[in-house]
C-alpha atoms as a PDB file:
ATOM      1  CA  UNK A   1      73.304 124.713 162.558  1.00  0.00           C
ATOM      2  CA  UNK A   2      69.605 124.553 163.021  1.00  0.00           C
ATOM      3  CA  UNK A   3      67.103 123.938 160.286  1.00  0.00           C
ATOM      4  CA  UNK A   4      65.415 127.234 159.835  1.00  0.00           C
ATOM      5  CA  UNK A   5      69.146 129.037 160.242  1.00  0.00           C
ATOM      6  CA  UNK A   6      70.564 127.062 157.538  1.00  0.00           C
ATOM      7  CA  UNK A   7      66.879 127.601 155.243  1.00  0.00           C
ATOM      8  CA  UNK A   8      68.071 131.845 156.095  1.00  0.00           C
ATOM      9  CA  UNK A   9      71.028 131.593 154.013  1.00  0.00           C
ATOM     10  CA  UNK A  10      68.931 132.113 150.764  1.00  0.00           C
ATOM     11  CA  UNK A  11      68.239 135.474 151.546  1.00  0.00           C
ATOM     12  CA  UNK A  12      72.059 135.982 151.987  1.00  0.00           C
ATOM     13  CA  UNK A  13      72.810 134.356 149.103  1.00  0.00           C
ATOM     14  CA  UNK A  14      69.976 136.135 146.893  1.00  0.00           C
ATOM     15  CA  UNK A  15      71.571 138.966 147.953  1.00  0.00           C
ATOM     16  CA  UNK A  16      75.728 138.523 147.440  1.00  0.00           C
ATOM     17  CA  UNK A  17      74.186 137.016 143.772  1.00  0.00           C
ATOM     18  CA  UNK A  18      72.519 140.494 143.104  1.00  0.00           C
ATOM     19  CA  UNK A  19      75.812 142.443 143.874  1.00  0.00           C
ATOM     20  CA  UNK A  20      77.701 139.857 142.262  1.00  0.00           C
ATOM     21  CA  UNK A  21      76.014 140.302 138.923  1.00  0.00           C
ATOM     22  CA  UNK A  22      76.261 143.788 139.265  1.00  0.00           C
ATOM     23  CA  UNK A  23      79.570 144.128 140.085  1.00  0.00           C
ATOM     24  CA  UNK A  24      80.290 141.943 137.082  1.00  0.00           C
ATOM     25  CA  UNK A  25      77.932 144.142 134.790  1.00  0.00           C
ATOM     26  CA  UNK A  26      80.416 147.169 136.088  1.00  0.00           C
ATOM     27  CA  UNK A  27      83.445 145.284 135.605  1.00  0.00           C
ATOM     28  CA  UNK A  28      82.364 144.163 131.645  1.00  0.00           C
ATOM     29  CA  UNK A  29      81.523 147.868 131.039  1.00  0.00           C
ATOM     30  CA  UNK A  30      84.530 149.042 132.040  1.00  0.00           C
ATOM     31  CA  UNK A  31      86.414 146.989 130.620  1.00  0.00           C
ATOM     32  CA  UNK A  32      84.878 147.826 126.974  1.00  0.00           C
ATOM     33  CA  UNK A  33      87.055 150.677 127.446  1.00  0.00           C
ATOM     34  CA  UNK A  34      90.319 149.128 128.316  1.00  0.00           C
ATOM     35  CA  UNK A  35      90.387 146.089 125.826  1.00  0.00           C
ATOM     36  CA  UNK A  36      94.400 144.673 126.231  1.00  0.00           C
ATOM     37  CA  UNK A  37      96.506 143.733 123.703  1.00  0.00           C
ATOM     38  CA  UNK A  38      99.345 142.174 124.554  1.00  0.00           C
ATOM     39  CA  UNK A  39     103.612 141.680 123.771  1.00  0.00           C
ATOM     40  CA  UNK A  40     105.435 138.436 123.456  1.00  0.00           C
ATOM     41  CA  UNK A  41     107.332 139.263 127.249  1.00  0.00           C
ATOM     42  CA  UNK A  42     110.433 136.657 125.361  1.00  0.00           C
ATOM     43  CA  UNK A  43     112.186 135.506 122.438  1.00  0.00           C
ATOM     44  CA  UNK A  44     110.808 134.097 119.619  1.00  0.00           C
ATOM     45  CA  UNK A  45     108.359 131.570 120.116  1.00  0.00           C
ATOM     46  CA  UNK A  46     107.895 132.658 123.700  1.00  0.00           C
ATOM     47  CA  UNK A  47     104.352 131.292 125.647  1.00  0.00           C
ATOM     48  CA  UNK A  48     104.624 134.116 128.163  1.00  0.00           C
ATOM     49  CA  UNK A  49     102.983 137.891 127.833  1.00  0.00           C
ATOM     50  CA  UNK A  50     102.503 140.849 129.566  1.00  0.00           C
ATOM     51  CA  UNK A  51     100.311 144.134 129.580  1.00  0.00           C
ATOM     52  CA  UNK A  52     102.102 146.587 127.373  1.00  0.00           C
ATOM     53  CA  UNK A  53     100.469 149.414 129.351  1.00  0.00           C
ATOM     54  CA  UNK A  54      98.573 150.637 132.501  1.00  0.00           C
ATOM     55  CA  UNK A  55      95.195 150.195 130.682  1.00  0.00           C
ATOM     56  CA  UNK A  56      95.927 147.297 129.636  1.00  0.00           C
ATOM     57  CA  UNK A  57      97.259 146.198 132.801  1.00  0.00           C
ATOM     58  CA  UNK A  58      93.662 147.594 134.441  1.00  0.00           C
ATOM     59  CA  UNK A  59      91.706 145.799 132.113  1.00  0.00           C
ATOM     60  CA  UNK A  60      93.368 142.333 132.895  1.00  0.00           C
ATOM     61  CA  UNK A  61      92.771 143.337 136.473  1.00  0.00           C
ATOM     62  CA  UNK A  62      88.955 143.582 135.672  1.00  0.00           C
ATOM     63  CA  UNK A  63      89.267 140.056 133.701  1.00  0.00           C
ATOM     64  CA  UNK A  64      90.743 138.427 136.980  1.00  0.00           C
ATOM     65  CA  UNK A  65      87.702 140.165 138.904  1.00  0.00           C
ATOM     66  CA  UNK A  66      85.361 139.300 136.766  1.00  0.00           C
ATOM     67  CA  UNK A  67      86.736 135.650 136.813  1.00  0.00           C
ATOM     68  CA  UNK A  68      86.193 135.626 141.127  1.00  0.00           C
ATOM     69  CA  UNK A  69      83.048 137.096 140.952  1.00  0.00           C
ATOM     70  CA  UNK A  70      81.328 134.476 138.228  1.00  0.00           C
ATOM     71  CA  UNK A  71      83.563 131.384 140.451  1.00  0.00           C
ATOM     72  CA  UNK A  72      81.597 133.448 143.773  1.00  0.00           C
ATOM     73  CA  UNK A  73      78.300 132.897 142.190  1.00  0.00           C
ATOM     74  CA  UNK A  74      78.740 129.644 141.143  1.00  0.00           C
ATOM     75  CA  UNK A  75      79.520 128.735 144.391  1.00  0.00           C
ATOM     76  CA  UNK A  76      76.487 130.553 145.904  1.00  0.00           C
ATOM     77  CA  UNK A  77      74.081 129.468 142.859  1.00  0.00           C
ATOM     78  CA  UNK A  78      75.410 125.305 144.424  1.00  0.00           C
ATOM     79  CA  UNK A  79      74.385 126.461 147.742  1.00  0.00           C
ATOM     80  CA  UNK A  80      71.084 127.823 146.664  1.00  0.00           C
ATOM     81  CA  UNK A  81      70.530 124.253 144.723  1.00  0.00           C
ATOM     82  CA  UNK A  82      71.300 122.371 148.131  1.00  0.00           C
ATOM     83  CA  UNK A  83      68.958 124.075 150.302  1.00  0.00           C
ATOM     84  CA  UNK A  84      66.181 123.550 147.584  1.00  0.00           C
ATOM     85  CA  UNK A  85      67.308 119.623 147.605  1.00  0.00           C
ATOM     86  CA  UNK A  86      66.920 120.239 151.731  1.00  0.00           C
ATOM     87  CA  UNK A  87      63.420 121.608 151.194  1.00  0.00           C
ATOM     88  CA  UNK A  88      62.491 118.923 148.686  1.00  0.00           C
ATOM     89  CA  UNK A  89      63.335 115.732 150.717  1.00  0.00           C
ATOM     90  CA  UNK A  90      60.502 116.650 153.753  1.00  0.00           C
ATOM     91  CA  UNK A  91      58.113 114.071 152.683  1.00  0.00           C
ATOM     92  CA  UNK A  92      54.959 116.540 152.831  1.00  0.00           C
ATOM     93  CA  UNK A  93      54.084 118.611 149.253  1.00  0.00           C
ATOM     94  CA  UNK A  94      52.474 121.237 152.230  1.00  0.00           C
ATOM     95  CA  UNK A  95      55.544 121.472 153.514  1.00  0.00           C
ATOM     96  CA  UNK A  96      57.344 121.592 151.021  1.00  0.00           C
ATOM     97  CA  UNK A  97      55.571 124.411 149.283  1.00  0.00           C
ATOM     98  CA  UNK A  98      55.558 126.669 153.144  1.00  0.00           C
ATOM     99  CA  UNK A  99      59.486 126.706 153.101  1.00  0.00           C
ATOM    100  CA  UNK A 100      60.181 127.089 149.057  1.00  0.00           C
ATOM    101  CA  UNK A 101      57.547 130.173 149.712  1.00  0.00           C
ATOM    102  CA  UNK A 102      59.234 131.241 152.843  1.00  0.00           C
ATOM    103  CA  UNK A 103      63.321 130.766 152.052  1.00  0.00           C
ATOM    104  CA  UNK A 104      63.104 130.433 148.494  1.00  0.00           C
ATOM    105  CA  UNK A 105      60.777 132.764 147.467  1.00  0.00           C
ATOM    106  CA  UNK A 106      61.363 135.150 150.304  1.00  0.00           C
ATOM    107  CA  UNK A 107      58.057 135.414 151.365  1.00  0.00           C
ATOM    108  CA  UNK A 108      56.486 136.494 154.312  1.00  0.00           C
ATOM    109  CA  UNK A 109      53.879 134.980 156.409  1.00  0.00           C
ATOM    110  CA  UNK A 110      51.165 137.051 155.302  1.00  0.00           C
ATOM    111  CA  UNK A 111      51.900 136.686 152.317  1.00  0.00           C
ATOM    112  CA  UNK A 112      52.407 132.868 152.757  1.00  0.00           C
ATOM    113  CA  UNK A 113      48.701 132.427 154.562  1.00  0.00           C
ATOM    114  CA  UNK A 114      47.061 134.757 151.819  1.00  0.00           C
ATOM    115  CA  UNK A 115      48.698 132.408 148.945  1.00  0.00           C
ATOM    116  CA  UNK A 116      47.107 128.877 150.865  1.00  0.00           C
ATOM    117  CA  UNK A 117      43.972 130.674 152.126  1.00  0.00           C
ATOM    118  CA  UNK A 118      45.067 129.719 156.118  1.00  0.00           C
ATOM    119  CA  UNK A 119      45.202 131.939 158.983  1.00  0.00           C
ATOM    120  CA  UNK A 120      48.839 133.299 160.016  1.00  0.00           C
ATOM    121  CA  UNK A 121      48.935 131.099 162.666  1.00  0.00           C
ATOM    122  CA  UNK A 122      48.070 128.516 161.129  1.00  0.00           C
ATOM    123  CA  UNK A 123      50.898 129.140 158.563  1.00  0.00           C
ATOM    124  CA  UNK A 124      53.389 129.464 161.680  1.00  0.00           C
ATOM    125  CA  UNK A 125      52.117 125.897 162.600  1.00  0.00           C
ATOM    126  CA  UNK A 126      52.417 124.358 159.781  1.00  0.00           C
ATOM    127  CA  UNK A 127      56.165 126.096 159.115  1.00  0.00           C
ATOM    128  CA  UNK A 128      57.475 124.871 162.569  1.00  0.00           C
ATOM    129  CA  UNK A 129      56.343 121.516 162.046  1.00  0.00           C
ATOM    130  CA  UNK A 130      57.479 121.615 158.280  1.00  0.00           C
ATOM    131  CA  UNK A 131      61.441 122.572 160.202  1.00  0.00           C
ATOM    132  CA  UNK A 132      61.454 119.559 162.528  1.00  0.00           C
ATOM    133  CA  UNK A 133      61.328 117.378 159.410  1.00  0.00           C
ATOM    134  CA  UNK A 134      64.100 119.234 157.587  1.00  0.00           C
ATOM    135  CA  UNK A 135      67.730 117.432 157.811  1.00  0.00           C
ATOM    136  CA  UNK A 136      70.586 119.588 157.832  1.00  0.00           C
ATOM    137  CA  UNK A 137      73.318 118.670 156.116  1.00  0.00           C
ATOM    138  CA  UNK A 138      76.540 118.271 158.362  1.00  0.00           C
END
């Protein structure tokens, strides 16, 4: 994978974490309304239980959701940390701050060369020399 395709994976990741945490807003809202309670499902003494209903069943079906979606964006909140590590270890601060404000702030050139005071292709230098020095991970 090349440098600046691997850096792209932010935006991709900012994303899936926005309708992550919104799917798992909508699944905690829902499942105010369902709140289970549960039955021994043996004898006395018995470690194992069940749903004793359909909502109750639905709401530990929005639990186990909920669960994937929060182990989802811990996974993608890693990812997001080990592209920033990427962007860190290029050994030039000018550098460094052109691809946090490109991939990690999502910024575009413009608004890239208005923030340093450069012209745009200046900026566009500067970023493809910044993504020779960047070493993708294998």
């Amino acid at each position: 994978m090349k440098a600046q395709e691997y850096l792209r994976q932010v935006r991709d990741i900012d994303r899936l974490l926005r309708k992550t945490n919104d799917r798992i807003a909508r699944l905690e809202s829902l499942s105010i309304y369902a709140s289970p309670s549960f039955e021994s499902g043996g004898g006395a003494g018995s470690k194992s239980f069940r749903a004793s209903s359909k909502v109750e069943h639905y709401a530990l079906e929005l639990v186990s959701q909920r669960d994937k979606l929060i182990e989802e964006r811990s996974r993608l909140l890693k990812l997001r940390g080990e592209i920033s590590d990427v962007i860190r270890a290029v050994n030039n601060l000018t550098y460094q701050n052109i691809l946090e404000e490109r991939y990690l702030d999502c910024k575009s050139f413009d608004e890239i060369a208005d923030d340093f005071g450069y012209s745009k292709s200046y900026v566009f230098r500067l970023h493809r020399e910044a993504l020779g020095l960047v070493h993708v991970p294998s």
